[in-house]
N, C-alpha and C. Protein backbone atom coordinates (compact mmCIF):
# COMPACT_ATOMS: atom_id res chain seq x y z
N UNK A 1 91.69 98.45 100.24
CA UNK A 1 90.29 98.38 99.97
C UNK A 1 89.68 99.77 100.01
N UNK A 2 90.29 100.64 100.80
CA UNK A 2 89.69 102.04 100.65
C UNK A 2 89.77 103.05 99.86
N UNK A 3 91.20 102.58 98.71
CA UNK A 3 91.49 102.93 97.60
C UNK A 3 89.91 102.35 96.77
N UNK A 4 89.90 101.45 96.84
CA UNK A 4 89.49 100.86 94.98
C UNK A 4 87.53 101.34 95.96
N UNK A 5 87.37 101.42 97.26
CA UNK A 5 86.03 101.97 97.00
C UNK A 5 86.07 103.59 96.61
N UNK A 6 87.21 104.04 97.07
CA UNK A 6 87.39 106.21 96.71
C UNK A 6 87.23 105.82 95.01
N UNK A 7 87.90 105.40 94.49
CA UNK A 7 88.08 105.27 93.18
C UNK A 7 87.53 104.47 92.04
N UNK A 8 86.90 103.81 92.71
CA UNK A 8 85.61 103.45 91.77
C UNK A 8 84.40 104.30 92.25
N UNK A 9 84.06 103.96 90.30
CA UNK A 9 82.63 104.93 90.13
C UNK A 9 81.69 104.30 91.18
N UNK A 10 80.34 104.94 91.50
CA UNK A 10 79.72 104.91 92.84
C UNK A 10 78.53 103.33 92.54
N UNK A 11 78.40 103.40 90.64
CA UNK A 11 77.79 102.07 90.33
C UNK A 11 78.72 101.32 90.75
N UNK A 12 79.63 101.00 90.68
CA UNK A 12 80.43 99.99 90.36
C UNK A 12 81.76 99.47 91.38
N UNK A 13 81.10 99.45 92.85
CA UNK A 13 81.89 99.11 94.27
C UNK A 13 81.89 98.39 94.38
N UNK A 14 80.23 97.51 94.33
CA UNK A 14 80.47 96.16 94.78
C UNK A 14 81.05 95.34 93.57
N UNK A 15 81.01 95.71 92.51
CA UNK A 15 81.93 94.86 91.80
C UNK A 15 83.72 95.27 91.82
N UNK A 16 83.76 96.25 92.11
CA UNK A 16 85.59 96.45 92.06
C UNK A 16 85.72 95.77 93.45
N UNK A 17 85.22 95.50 94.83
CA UNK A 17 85.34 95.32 95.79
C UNK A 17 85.37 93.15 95.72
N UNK A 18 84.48 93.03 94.39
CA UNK A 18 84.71 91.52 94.71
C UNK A 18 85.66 91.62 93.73
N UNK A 19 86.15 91.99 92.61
CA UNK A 19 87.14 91.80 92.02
C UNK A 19 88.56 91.95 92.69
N UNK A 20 88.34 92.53 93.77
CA UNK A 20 89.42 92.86 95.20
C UNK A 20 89.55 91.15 95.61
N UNK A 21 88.45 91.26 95.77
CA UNK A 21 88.98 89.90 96.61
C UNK A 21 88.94 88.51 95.86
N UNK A 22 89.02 88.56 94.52
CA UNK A 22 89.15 87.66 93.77
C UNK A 22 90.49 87.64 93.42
N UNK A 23 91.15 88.72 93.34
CA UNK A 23 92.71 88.58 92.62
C UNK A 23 93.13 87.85 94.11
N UNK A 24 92.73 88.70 95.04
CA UNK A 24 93.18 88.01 96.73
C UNK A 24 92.95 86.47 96.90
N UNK A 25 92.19 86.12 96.64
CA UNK A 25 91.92 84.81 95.88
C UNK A 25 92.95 83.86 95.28
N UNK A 26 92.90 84.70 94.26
CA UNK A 26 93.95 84.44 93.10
C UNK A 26 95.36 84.04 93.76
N UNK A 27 95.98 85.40 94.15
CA UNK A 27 97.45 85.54 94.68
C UNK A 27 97.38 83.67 95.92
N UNK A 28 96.53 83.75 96.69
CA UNK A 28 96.50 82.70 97.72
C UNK A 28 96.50 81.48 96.87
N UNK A 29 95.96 81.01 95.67
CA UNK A 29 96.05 79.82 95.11
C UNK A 29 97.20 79.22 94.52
N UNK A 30 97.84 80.81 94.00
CA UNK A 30 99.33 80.70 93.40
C UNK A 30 100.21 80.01 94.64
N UNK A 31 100.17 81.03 95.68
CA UNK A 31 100.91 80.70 96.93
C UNK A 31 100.56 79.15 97.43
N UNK A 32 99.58 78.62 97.33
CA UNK A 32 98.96 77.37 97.57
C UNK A 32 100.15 75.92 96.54
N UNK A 33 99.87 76.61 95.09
CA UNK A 33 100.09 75.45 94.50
C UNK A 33 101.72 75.61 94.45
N UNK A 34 102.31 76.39 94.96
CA UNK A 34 103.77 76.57 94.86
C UNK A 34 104.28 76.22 95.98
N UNK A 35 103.09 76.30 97.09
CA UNK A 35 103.69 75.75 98.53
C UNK A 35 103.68 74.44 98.30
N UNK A 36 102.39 73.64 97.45
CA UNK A 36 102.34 72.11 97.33
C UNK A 36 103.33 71.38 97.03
N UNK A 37 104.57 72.50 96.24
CA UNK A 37 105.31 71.95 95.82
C UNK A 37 106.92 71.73 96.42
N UNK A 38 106.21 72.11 97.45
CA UNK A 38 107.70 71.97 98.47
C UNK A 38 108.17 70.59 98.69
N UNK A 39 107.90 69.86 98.43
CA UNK A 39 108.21 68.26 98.75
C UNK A 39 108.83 68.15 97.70
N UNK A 40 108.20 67.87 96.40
CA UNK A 40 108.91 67.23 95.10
C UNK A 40 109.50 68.30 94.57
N UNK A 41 109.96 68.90 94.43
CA UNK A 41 110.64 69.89 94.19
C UNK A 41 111.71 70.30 94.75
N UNK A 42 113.19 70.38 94.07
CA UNK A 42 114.55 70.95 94.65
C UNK A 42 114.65 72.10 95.26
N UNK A 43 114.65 72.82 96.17
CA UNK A 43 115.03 73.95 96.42
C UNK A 43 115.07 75.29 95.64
N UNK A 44 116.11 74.85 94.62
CA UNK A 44 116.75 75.51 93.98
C UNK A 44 115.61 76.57 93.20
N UNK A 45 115.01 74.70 92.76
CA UNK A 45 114.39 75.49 91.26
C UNK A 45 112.87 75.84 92.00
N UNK A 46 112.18 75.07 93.23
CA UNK A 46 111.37 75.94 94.04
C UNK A 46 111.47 77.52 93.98
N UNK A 47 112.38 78.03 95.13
CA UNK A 47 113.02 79.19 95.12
C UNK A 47 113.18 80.12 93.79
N UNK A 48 113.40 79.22 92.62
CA UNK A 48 113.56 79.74 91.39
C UNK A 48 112.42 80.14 90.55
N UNK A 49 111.34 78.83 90.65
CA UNK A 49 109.74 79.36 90.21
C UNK A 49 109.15 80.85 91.18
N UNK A 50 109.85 80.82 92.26
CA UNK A 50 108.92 81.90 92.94
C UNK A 50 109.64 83.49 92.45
N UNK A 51 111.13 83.45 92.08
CA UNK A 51 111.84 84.67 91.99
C UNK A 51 110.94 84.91 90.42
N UNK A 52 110.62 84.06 89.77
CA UNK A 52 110.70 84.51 88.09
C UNK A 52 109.07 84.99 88.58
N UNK A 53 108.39 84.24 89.62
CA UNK A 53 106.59 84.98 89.29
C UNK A 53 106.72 86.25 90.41
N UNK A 54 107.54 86.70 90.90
CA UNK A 54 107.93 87.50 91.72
C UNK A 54 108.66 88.78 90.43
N UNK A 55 109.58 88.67 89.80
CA UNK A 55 109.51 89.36 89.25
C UNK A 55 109.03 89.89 88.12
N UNK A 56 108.32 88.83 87.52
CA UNK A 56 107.37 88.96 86.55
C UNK A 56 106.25 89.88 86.78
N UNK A 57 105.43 89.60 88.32
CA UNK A 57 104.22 90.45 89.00
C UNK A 57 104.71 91.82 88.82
N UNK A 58 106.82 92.03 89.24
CA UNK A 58 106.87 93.70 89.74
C UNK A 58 106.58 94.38 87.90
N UNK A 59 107.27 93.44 86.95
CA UNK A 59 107.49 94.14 85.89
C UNK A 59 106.03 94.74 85.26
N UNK A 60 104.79 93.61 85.71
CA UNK A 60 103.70 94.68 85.14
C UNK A 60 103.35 95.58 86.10
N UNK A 61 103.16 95.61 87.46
CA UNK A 61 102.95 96.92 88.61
C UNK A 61 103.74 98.05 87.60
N UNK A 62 105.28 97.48 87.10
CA UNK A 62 106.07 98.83 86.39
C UNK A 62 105.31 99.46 85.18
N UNK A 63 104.95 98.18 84.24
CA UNK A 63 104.56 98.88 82.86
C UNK A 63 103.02 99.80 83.39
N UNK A 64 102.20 99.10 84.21
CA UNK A 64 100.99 99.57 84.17
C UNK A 64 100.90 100.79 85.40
N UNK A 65 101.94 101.13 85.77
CA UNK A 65 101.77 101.96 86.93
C UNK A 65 101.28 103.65 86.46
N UNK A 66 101.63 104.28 85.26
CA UNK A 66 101.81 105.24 84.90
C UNK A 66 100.42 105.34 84.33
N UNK A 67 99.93 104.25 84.00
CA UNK A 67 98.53 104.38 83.17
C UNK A 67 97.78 104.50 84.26
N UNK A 68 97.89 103.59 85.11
CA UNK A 68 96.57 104.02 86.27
C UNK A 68 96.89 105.02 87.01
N UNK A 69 98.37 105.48 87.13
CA UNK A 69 98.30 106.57 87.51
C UNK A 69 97.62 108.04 87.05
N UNK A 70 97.58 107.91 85.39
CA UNK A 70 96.70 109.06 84.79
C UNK A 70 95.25 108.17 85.22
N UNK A 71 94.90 107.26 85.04
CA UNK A 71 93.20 106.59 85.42
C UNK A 71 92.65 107.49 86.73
N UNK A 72 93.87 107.56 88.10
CA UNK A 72 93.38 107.63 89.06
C UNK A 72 93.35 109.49 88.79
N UNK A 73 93.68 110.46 88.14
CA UNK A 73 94.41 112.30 88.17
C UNK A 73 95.09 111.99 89.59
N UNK A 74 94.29 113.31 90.35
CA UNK A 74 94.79 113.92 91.95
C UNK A 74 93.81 113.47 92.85
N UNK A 75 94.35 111.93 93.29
CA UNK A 75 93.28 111.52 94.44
C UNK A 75 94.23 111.88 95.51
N UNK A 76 93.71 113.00 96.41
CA UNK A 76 94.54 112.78 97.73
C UNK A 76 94.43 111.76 99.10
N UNK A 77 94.84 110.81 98.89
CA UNK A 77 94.76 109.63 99.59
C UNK A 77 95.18 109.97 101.21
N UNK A 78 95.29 111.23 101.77
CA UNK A 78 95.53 112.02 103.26
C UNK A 78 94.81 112.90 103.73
N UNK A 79 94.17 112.06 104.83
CA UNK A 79 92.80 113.18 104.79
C UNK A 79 93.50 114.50 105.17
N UNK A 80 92.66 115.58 104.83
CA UNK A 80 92.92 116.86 104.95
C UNK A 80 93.46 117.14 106.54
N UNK A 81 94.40 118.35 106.32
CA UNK A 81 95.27 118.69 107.62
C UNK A 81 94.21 119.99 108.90
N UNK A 82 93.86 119.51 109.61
CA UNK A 82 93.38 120.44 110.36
C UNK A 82 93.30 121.17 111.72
């Protein structure tokens, strides 16, 4: 959270800050309806829905990492040494 307030523009906190906690949101509902499914559901292919949205999530962190990395330049995320 102390990322996305450094790095968002100074209009626009309280909206990156609820969009924070909307994906947070988000991620918990996924986790919700995949936990629901622990009963009717085999193991296998349980375990199996979670590896494919598990690696599906890392592959865009991969594609999109380099772009927000130019979005963000040189944020030094350590406060200064003194």
């Amino acid at each position: 959270m102390s990322s996305v307030t450094k790095l968002a523009p100074k209009r626009f906190v309280g909206q990156m800050m609820g969009i924070w906690f909307m994906g947070s949101a988000l991620g918990n509902l996924i986790a919700g309806l995949l936990g629901g499914q622990f009963e009717s559901l085999p193991l296998p292919e349980l375990f199996g829905n979670i590896f494919l949205i598990s690696v599906g999530a890392g592959l865009l962190f991969l594609i999109f990492s380099k772009p927000i990395g130019k979005l963000i330049g040189n944020i030094n995320h350590l406060p200064p040494a003194s």
